[in-house]
N, C-alpha and C. Protein backbone atom coordinates (compact mmCIF):
# COMPACT_ATOMS: atom_id res chain seq x y z
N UNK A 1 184.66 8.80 321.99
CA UNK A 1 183.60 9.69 322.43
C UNK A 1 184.05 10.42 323.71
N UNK A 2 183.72 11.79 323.76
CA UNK A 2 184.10 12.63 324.88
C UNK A 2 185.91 12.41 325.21
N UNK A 3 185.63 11.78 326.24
CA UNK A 3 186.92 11.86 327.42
C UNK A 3 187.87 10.75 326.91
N UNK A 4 187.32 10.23 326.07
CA UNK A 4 187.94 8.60 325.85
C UNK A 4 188.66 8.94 324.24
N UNK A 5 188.43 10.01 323.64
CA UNK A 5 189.61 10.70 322.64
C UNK A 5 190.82 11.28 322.96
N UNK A 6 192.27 10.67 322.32
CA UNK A 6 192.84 10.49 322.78
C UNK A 6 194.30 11.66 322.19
N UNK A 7 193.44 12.53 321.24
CA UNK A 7 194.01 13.50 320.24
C UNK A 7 194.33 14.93 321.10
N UNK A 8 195.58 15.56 321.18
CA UNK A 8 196.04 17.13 321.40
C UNK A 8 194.77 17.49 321.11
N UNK A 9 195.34 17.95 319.64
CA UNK A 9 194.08 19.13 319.18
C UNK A 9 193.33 18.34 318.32
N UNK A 10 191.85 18.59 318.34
CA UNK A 10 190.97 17.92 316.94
C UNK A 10 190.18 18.94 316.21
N UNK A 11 189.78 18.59 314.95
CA UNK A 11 188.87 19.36 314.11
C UNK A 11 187.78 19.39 314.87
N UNK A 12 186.89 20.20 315.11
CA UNK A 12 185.16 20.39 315.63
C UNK A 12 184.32 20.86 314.70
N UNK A 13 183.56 19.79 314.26
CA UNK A 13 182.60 20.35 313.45
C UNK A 13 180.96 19.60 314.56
N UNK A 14 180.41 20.51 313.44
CA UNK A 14 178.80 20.20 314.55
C UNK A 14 177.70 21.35 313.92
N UNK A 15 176.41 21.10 314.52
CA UNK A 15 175.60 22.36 313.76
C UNK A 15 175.77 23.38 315.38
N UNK A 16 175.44 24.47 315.20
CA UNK A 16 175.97 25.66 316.05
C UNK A 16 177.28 25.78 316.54
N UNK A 17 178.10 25.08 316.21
CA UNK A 17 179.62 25.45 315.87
C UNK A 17 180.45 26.19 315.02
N UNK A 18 181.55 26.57 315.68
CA UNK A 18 182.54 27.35 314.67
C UNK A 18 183.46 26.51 314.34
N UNK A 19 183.27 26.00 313.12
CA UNK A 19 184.42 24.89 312.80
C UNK A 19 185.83 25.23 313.05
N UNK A 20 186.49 24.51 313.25
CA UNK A 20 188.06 24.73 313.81
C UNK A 20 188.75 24.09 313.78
N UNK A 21 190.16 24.74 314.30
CA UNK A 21 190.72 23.34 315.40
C UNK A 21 191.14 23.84 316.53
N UNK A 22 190.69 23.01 317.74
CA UNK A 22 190.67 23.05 318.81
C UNK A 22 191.94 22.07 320.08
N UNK A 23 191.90 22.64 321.32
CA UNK A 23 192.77 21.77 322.16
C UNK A 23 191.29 21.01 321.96
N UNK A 24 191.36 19.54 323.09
CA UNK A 24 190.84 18.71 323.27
C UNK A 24 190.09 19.06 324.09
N UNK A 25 190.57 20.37 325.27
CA UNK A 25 189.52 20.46 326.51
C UNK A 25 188.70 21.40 326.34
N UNK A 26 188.93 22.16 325.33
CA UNK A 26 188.03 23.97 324.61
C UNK A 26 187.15 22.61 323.72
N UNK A 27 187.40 21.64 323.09
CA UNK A 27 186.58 20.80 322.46
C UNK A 27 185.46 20.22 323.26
N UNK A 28 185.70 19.70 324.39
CA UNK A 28 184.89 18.96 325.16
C UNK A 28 183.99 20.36 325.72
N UNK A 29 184.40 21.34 326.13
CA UNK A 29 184.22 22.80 326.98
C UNK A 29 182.44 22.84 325.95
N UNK A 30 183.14 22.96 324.84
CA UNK A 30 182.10 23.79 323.59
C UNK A 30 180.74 22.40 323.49
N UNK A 31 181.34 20.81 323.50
CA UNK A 31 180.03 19.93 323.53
C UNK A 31 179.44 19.75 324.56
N UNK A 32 179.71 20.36 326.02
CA UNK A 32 179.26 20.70 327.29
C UNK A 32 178.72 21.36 327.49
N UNK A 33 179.15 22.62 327.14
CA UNK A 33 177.98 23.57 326.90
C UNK A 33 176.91 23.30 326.06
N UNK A 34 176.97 23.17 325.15
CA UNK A 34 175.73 22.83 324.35
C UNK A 34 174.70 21.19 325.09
N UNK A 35 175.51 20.70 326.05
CA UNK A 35 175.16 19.48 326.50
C UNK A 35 174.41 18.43 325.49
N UNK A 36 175.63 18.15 324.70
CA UNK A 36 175.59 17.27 324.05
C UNK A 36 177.03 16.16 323.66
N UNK A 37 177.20 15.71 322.90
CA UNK A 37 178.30 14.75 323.18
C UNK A 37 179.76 15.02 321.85
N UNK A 38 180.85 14.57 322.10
CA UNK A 38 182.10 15.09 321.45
C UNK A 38 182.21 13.68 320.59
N UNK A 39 182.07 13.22 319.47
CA UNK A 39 182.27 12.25 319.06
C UNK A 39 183.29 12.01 317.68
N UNK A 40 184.35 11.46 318.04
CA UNK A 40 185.13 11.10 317.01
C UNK A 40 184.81 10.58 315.73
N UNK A 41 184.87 11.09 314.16
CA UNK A 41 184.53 10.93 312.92
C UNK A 41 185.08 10.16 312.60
N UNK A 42 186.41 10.94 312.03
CA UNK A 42 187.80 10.29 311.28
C UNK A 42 189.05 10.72 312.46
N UNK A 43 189.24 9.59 312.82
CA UNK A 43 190.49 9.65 313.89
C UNK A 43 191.62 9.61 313.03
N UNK A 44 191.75 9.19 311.41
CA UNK A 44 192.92 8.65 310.72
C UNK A 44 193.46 10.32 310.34
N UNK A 45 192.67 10.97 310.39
CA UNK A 45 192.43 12.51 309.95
C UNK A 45 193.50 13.22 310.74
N UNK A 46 194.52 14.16 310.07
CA UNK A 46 195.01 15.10 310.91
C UNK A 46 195.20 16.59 310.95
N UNK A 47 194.20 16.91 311.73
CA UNK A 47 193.89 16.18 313.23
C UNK A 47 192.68 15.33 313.17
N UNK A 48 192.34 14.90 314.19
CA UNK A 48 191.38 14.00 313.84
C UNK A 48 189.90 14.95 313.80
N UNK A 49 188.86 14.66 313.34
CA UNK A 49 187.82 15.12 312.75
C UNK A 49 186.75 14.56 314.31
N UNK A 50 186.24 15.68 314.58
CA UNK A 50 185.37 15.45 315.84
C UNK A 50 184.40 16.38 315.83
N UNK A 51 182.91 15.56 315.64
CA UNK A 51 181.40 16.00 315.42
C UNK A 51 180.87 16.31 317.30
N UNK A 52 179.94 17.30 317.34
CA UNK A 52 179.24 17.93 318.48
C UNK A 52 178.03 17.57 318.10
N UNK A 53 177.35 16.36 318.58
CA UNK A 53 175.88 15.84 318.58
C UNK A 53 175.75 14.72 319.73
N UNK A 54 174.27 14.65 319.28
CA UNK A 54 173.70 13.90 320.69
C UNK A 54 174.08 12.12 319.74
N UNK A 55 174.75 11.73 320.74
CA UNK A 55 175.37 10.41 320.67
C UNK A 55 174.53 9.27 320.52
N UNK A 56 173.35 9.29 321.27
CA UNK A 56 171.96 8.39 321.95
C UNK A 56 170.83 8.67 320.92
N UNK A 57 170.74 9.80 320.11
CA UNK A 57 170.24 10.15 318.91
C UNK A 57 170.59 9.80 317.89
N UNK A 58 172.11 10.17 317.40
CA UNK A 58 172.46 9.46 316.73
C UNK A 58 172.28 7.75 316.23
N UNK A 59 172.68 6.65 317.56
CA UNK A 59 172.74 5.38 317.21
C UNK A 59 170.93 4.82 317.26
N UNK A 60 170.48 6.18 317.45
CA UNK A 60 168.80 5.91 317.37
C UNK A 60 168.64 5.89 315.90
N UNK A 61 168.56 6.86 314.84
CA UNK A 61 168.85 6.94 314.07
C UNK A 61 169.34 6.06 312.84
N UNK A 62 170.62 5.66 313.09
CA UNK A 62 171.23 4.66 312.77
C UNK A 62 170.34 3.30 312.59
N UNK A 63 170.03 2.45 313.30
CA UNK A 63 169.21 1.84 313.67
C UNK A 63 167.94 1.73 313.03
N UNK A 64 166.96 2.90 313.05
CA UNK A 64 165.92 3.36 312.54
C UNK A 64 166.25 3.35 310.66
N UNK A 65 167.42 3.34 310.36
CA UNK A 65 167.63 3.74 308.74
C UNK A 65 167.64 1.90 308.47
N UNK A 66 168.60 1.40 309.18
CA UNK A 66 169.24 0.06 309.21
C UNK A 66 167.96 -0.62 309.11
N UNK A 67 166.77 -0.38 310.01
CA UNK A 67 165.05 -1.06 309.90
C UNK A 67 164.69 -0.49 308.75
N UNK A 68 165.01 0.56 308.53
CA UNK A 68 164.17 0.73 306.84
C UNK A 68 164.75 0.24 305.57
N UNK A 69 165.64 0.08 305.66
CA UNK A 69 166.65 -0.59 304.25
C UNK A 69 166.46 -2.29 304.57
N UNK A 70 166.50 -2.71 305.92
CA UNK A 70 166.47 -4.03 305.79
C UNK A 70 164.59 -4.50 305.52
N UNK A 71 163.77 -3.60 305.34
CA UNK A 71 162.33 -3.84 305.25
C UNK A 71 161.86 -3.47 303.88
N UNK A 72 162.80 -2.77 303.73
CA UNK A 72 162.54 -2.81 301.44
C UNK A 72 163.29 -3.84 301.06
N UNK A 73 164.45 -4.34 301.76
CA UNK A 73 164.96 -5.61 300.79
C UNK A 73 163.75 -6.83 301.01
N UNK A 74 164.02 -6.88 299.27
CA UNK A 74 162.76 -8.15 298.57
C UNK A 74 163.17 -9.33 299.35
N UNK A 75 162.33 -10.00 299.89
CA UNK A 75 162.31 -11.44 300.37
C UNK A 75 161.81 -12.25 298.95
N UNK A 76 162.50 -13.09 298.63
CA UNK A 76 162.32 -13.97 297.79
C UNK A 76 161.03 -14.90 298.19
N UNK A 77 159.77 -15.25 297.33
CA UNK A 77 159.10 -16.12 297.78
C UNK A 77 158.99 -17.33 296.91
N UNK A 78 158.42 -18.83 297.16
CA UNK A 78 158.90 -19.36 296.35
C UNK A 78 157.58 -20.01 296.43
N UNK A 79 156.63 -20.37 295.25
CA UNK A 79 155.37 -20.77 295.54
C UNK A 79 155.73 -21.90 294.39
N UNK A 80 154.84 -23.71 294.69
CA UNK A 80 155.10 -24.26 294.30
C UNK A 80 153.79 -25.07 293.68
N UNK A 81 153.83 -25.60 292.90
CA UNK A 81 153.02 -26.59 291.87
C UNK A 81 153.05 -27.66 291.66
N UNK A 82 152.17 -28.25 291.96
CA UNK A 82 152.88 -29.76 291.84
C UNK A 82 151.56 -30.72 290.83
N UNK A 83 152.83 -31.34 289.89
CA UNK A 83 151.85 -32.17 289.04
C UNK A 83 151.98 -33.68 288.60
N UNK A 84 150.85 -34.48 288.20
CA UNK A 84 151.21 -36.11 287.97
C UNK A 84 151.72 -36.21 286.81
N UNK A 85 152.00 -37.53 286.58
CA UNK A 85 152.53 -37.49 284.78
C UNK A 85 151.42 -37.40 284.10
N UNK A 86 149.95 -37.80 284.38
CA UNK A 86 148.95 -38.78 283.59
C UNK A 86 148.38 -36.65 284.02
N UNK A 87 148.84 -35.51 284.20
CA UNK A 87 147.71 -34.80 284.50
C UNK A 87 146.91 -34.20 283.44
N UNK A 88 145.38 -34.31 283.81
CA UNK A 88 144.49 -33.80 282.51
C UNK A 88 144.51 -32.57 281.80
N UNK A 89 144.13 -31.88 280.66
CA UNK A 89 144.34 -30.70 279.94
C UNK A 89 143.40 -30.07 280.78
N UNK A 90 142.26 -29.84 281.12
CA UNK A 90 141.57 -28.93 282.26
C UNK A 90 142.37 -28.62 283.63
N UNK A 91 142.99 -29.96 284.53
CA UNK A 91 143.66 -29.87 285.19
C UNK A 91 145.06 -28.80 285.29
N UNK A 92 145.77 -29.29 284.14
CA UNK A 92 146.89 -28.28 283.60
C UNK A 92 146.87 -26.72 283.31
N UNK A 93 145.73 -26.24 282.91
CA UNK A 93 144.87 -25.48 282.12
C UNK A 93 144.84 -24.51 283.59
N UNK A 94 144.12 -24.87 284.14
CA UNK A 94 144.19 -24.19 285.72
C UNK A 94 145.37 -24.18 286.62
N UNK A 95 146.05 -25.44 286.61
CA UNK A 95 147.54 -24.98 287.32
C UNK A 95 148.45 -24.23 286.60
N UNK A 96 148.02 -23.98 285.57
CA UNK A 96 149.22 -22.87 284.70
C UNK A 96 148.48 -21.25 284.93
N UNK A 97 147.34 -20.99 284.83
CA UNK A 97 147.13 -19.79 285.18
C UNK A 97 147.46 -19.45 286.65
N UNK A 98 147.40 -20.45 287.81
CA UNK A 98 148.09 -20.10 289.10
C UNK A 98 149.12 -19.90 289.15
N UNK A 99 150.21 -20.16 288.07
CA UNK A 99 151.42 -19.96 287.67
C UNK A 99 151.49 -18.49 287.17
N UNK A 100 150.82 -18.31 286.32
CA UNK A 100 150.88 -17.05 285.98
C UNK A 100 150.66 -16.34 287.00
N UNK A 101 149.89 -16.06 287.69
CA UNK A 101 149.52 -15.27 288.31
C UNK A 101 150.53 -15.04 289.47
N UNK A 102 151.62 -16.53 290.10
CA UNK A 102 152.26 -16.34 290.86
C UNK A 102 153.63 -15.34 290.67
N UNK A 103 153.51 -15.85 289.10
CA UNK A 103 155.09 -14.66 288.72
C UNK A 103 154.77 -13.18 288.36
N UNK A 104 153.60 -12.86 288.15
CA UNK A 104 152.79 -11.95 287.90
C UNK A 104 153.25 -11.37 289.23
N UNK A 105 153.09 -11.83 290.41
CA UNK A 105 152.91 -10.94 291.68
C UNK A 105 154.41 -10.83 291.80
N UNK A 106 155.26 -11.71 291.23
CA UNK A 106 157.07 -11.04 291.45
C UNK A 106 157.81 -12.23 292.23
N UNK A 107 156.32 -13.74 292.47
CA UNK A 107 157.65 -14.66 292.99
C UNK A 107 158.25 -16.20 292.02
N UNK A 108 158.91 -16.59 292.68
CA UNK A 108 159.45 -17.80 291.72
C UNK A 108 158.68 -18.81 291.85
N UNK A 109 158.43 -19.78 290.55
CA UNK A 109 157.66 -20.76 290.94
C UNK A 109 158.61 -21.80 291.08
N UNK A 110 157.92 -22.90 291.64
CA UNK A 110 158.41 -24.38 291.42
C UNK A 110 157.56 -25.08 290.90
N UNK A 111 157.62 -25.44 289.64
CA UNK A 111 156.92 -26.80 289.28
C UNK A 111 157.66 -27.96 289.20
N UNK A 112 156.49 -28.93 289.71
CA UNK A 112 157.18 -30.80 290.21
C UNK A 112 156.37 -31.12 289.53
N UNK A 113 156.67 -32.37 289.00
CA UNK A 113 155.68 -33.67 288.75
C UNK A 113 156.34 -34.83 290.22
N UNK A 114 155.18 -35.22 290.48
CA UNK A 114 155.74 -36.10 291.82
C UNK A 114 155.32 -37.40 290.74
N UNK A 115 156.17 -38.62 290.91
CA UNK A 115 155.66 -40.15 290.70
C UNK A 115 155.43 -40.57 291.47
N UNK A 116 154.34 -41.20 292.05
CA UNK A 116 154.05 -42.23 292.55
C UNK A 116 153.97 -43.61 292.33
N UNK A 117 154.24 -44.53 293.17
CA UNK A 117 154.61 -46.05 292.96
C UNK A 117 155.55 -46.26 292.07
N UNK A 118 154.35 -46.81 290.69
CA UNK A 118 155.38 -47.19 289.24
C UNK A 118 154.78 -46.50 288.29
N UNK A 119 154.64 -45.19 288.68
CA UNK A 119 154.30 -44.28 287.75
C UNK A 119 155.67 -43.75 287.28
N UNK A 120 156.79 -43.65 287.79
CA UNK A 120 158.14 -43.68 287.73
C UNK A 120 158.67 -43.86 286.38
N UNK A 121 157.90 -45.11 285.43
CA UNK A 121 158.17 -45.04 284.38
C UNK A 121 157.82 -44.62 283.19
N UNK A 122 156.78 -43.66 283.85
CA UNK A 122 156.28 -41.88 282.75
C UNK A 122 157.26 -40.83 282.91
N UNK A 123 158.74 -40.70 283.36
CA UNK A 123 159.71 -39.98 283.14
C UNK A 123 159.32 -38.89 281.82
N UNK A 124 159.07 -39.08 280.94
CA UNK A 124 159.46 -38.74 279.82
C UNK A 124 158.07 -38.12 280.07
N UNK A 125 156.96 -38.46 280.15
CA UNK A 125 155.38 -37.78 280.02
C UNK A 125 155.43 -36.49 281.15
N UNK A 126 156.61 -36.74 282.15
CA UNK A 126 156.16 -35.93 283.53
C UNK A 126 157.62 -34.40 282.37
N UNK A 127 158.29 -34.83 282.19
CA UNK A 127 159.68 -33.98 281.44
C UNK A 127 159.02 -33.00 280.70
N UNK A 128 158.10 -33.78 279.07
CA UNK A 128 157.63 -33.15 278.41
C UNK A 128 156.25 -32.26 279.11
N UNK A 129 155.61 -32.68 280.27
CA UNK A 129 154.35 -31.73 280.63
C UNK A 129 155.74 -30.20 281.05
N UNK A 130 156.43 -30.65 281.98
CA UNK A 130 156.84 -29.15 282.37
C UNK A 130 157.69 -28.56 281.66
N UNK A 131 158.54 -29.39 280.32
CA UNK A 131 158.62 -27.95 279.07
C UNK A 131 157.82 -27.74 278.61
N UNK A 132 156.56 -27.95 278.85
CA UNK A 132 155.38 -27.94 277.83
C UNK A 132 154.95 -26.71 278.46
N UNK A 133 155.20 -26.64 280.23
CA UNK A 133 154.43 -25.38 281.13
C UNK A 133 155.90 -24.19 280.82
N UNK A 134 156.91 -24.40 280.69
CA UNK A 134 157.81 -23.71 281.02
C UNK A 134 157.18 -22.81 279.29
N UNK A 135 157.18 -23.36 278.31
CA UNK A 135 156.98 -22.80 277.23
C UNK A 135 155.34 -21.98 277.10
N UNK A 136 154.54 -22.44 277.58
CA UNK A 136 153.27 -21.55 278.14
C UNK A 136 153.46 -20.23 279.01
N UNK A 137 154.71 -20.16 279.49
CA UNK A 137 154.83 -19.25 281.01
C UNK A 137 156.38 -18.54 280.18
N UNK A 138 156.60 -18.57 279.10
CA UNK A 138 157.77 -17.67 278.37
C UNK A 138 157.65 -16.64 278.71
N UNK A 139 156.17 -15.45 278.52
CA UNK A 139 156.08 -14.43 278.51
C UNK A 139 156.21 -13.84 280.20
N UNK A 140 155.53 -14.56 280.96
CA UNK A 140 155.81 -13.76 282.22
C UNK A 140 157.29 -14.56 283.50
N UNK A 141 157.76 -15.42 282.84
CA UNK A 141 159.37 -15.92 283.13
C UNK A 141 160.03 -16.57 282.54
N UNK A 142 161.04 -16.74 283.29
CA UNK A 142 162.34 -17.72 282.41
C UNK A 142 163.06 -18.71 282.97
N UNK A 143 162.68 -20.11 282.48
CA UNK A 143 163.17 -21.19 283.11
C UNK A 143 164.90 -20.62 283.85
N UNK A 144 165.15 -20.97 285.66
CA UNK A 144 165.71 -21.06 286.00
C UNK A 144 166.72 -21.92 286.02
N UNK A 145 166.20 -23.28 286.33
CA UNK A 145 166.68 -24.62 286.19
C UNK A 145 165.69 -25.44 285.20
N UNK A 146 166.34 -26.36 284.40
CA UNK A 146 165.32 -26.87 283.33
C UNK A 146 165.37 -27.88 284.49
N UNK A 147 164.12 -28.73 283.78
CA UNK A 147 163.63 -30.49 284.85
C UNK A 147 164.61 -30.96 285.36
N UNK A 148 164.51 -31.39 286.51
CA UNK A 148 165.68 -32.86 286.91
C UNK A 148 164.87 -33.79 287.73
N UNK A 149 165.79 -34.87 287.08
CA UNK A 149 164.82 -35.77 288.36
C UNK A 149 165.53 -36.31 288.97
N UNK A 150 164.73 -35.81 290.80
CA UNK A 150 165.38 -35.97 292.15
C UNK A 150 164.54 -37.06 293.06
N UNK A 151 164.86 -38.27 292.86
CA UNK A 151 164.24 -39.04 294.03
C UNK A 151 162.92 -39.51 293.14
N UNK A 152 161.97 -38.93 293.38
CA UNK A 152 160.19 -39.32 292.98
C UNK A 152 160.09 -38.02 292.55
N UNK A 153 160.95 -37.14 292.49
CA UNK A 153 160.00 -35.69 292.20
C UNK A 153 160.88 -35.25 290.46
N UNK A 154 160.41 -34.93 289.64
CA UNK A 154 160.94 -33.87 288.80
C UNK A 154 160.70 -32.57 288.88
N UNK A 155 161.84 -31.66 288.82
CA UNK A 155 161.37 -30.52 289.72
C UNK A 155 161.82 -29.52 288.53
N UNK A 156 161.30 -28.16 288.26
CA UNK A 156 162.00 -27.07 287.50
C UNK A 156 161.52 -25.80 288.01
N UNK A 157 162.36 -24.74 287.97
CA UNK A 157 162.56 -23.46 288.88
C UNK A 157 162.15 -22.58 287.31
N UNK A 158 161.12 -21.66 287.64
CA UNK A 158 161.39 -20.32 286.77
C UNK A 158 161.17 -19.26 287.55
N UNK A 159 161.54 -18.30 286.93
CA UNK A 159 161.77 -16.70 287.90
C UNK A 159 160.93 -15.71 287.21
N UNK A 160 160.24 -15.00 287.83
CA UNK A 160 159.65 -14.07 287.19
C UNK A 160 159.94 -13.05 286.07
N UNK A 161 160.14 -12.24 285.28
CA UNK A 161 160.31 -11.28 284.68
C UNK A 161 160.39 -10.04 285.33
N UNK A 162 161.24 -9.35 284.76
CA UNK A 162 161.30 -7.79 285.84
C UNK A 162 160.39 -7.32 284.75
């Protein structure tokens, strides 16, 4: 930038400029007058490529784009469900439409069956309820991870549908 380019002659481009090529000090002369700043593009360039703008505007700018691209990228949300082995068909009945509705809005669910004590040895009742939900919830996702069982919990991931 400015004084700290280290090129003979450079290209000058800029808006109210006459594109060119210039010595280095008719370069700096022309972003002085306009009182604004000499900033190096493509230094690999020969000659090197040197823009006439406001510098402090620019990395304003910059910045300002960098907040808008990082504020449309999707945050993943992950909303979770949790169910017993022994759980009732009314019970189920209602935690599956909260399901729906969660992938509906665009996030991932988690459904668990938690065991408690020596409920541990309904493995198989807690397995079959959540292919039982994963196959209810086909239309608005798609099993991520099928069941596993971790600790006390059986856990399975589905993802919404685009």
């Amino acid at each position: 930038m400015n004084s700290k380019i280290r090129a003979e002659k450079v290209r000058v481009v800029g808006d109210n400029v006459e594109v060119g090529i210039y010595p280095i000090k008719k370069a700096l002369a022309i972003a002085e007058e306009q009182e604004l700043d000499l900033v190096e593009i493509s230094p690999k360039a020969d000659p090197p490529v040197c823009k006439v703008m406001d510098y402090k505007k620019f990395l304003y700018e910059q910045k300002k784009r960098e907040k808008a691209l990082k504020a449309k990228a999707s945050k993943v949300v992950i909303k979770e469900i949790r169910f017993g082995p022994q759980t009732d068909d009314h019970d189920y009945e209602f935690k599956k439409k909260h399901a729906e509705k969660f992938l509906k809005d665009g996030a991932k669910l988690k459904a668990f069956v938690f065991f408690k004590g020596r409920s541990i040895v309904f493995k198989e009742q807690g397995q079959i309820l959540l292919l039982r939900l994963a196959q209810d919830l086909e239309e608005f996702g798609k099993v991520e991870q099928m069941p596993k069982l971790e600790g006390k919990r059986m856990t399975m991931f589905i993802a919404p549908k685009k």
